[in-house]
N, C-alpha and C. Protein backbone atom coordinates (compact mmCIF):
# COMPACT_ATOMS: atom_id res chain seq x y z
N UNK A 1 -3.10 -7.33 12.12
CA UNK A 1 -1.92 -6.53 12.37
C UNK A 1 -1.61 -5.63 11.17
N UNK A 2 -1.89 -6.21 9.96
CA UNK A 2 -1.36 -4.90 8.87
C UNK A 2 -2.20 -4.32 8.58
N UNK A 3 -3.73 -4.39 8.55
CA UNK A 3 -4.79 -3.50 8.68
C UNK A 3 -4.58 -2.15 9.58
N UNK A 4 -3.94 -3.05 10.82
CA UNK A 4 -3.52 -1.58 11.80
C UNK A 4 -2.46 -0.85 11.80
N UNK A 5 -1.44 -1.45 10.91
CA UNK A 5 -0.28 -0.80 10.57
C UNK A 5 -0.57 0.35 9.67
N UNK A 6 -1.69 -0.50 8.69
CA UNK A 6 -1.66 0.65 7.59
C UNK A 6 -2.54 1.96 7.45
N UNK A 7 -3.69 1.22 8.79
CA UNK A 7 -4.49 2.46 8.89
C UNK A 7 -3.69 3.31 9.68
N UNK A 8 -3.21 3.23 11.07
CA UNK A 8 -2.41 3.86 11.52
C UNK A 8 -1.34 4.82 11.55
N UNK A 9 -0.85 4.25 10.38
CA UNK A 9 0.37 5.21 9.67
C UNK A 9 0.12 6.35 9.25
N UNK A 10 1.16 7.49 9.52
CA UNK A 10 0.22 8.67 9.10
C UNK A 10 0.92 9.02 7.71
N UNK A 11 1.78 8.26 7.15
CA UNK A 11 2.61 8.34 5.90
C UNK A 11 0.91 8.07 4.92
N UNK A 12 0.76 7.35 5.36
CA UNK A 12 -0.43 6.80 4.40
C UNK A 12 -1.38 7.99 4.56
N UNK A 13 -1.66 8.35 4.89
CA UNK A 13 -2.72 9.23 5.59
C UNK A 13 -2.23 10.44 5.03
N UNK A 14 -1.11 11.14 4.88
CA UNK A 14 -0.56 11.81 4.23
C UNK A 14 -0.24 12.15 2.38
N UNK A 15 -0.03 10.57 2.12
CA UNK A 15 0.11 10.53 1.12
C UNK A 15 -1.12 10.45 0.22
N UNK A 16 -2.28 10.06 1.06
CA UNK A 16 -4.23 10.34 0.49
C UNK A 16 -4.34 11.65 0.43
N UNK A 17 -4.01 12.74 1.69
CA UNK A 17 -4.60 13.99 1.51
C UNK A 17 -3.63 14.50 0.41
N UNK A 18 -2.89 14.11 0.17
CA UNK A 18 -1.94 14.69 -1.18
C UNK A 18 -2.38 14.35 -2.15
N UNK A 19 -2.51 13.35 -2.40
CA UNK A 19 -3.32 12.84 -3.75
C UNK A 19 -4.76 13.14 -3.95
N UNK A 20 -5.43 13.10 -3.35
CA UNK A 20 -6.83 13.42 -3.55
C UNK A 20 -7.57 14.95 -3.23
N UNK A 21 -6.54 16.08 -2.30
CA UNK A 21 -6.47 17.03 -1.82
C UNK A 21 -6.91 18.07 -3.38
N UNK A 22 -6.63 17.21 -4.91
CA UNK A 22 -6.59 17.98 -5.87
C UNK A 22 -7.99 17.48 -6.20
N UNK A 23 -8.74 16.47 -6.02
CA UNK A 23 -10.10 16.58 -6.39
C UNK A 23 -11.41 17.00 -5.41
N UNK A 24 -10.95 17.64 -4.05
CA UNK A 24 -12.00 17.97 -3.65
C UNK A 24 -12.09 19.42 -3.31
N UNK A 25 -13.03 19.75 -2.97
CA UNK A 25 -12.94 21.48 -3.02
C UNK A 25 -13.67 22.17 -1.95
N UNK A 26 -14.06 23.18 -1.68
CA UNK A 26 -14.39 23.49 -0.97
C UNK A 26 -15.97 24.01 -0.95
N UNK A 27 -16.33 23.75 -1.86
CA UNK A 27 -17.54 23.79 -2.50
C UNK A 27 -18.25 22.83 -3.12
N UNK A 28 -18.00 21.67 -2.37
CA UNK A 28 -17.95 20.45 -3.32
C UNK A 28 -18.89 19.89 -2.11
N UNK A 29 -20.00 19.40 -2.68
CA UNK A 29 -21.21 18.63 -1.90
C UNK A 29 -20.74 17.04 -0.91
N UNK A 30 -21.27 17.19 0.40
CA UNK A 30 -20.92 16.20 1.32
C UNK A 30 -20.61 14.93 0.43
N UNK A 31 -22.06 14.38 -0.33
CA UNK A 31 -21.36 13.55 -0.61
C UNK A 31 -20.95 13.04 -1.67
N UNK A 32 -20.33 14.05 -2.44
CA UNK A 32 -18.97 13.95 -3.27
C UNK A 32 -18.02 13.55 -2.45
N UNK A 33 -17.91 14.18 -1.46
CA UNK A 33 -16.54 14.14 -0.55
C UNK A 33 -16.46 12.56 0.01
N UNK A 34 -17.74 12.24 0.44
CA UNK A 34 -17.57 10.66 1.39
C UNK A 34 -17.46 10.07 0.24
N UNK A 35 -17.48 10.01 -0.99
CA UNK A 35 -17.54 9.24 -2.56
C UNK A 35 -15.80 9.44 -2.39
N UNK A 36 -15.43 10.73 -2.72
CA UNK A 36 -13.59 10.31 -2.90
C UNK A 36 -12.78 9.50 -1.60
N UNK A 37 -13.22 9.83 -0.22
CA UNK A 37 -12.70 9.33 0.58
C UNK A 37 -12.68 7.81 0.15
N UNK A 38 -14.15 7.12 0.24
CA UNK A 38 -14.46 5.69 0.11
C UNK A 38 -13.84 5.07 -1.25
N UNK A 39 -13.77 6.18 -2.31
CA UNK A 39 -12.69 5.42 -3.15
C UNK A 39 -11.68 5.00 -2.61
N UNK A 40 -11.16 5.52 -2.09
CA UNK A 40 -9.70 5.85 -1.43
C UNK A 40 -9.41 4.34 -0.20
N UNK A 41 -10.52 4.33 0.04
CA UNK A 41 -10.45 2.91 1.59
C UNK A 41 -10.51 1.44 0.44
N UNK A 42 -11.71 1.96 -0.54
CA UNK A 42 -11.76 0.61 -1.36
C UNK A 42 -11.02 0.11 -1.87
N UNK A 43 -9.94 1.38 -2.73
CA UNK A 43 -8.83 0.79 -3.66
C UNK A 43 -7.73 0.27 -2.62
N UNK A 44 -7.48 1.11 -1.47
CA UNK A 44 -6.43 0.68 -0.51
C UNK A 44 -6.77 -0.99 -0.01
N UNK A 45 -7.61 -1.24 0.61
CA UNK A 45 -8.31 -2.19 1.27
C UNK A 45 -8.68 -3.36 -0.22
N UNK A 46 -8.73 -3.08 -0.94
CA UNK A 46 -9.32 -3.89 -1.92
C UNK A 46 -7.55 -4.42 -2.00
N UNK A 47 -6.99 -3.49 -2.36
CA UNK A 47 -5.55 -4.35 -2.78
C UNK A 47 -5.10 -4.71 -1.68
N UNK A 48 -4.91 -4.58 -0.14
CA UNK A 48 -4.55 -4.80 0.76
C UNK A 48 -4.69 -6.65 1.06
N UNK A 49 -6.43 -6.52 0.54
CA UNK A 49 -7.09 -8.21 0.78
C UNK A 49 -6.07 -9.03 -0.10
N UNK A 50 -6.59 -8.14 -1.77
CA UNK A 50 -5.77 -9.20 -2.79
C UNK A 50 -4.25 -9.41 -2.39
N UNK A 51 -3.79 -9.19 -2.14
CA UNK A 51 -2.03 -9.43 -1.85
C UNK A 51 -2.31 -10.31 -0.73
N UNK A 52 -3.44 -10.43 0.06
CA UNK A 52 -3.17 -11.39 1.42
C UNK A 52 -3.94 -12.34 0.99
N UNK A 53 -4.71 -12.13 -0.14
CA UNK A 53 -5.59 -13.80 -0.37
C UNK A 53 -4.61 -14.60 -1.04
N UNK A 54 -3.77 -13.46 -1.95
CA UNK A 54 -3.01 -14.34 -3.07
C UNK A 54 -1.64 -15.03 -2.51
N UNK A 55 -0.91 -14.59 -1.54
CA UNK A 55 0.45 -14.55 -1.21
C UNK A 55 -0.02 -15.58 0.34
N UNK A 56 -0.95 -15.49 0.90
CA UNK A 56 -1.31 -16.21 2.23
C UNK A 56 -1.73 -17.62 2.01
N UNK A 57 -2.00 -18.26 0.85
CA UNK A 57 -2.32 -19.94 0.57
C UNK A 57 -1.52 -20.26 -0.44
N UNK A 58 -1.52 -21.78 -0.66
CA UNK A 58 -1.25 -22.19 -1.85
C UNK A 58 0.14 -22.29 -2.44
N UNK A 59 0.17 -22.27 -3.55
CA UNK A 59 1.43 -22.88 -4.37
C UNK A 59 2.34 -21.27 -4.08
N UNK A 60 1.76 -20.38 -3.99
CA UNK A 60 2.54 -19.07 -3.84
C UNK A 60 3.61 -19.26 -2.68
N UNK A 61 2.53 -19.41 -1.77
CA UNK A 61 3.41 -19.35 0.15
C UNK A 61 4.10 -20.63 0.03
N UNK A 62 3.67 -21.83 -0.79
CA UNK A 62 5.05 -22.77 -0.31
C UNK A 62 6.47 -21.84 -1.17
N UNK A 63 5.97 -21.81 -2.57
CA UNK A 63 7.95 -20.61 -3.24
C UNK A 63 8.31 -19.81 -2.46
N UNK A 64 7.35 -19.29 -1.80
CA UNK A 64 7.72 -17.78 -0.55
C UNK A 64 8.69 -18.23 0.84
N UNK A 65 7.87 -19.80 0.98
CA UNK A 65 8.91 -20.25 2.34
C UNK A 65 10.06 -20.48 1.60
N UNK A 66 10.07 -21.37 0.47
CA UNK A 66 11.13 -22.27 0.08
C UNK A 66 12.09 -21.37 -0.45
N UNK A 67 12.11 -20.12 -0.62
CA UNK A 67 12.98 -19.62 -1.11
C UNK A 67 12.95 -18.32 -0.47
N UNK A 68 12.56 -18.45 0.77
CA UNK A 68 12.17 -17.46 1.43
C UNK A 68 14.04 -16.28 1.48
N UNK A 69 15.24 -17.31 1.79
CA UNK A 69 16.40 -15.95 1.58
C UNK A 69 17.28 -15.86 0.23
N UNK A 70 16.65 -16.17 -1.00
CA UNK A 70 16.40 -15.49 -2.12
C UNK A 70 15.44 -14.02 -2.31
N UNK A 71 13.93 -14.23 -1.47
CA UNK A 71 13.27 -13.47 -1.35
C UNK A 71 14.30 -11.72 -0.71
N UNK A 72 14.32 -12.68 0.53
CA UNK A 72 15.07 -11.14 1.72
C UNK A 72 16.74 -10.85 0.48
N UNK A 73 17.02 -11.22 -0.01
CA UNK A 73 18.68 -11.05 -0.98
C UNK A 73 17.70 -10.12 -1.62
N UNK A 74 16.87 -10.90 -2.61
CA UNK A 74 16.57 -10.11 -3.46
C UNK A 74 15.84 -8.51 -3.46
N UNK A 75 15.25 -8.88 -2.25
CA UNK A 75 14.35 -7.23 -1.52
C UNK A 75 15.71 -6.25 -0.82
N UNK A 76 16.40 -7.03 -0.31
CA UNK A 76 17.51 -6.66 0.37
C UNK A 76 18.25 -5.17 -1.10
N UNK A 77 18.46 -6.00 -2.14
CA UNK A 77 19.16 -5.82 -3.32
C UNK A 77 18.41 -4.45 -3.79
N UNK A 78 16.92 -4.68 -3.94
CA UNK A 78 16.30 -3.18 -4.72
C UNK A 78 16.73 -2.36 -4.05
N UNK A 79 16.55 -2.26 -2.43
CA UNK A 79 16.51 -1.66 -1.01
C UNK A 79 17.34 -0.90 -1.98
N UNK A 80 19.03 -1.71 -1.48
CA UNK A 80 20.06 -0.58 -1.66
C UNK A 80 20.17 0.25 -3.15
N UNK A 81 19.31 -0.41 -3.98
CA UNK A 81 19.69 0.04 -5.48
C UNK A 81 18.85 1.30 -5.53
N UNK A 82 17.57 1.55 -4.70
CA UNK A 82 17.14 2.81 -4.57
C UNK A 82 17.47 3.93 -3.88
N UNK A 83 18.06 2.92 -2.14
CA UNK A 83 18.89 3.99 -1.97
C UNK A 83 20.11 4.40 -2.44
N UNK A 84 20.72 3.98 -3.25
CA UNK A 84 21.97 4.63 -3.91
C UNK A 84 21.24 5.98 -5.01
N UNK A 85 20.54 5.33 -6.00
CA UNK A 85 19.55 6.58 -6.61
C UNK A 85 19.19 7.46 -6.04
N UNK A 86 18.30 7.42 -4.39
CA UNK A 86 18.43 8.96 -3.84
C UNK A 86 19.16 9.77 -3.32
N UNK A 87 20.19 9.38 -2.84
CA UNK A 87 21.15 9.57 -2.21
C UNK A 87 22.44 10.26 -3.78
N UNK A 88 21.99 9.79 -4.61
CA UNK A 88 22.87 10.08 -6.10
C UNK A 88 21.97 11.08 -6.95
């Protein structure tokens, strides 16, 4: 499910051709180009795994249940503290 969330999204998809839109060119050999894309899936996908190997077993996910509405307070808390910053 978050594999398909995240490929799916076109925020994401957006926010690659923005970022990487400055290293490729138009003159720039095929595969240079499949080289920046595949950076781009590895680093996404590489951190995508690590956050689900690390946070999905173990001594992590029992603190995550057990304090699971500390967790939502505390996410709850940045939420509004950023939106007050953009909005200010």
């Amino acid at each position: 499910d978050g594999f398909l969330i995240a490929f799916l999204n076109p925020k994401v998809a957006l926010f690659f051709l923005a970022l990487f839109s400055q290293f490729v060119s138009a003159d720039m050999a095929m595969a240079a180009r499949v080289q920046v894309a595949a950076t781009a899936v590895v680093i996404d996908g590489g951190w995508y795994s690590l956050v689900a190997l690390l946070l999905a077993r173990g001594p992590v996910l029992a603190a995550l249940r057990r304090h699971h509405g500390k967790v939502e307070r505390t996410t709850a808390g940045v939420l509004v503290v950023v939106a007050l910053a953009v909005w200010f």
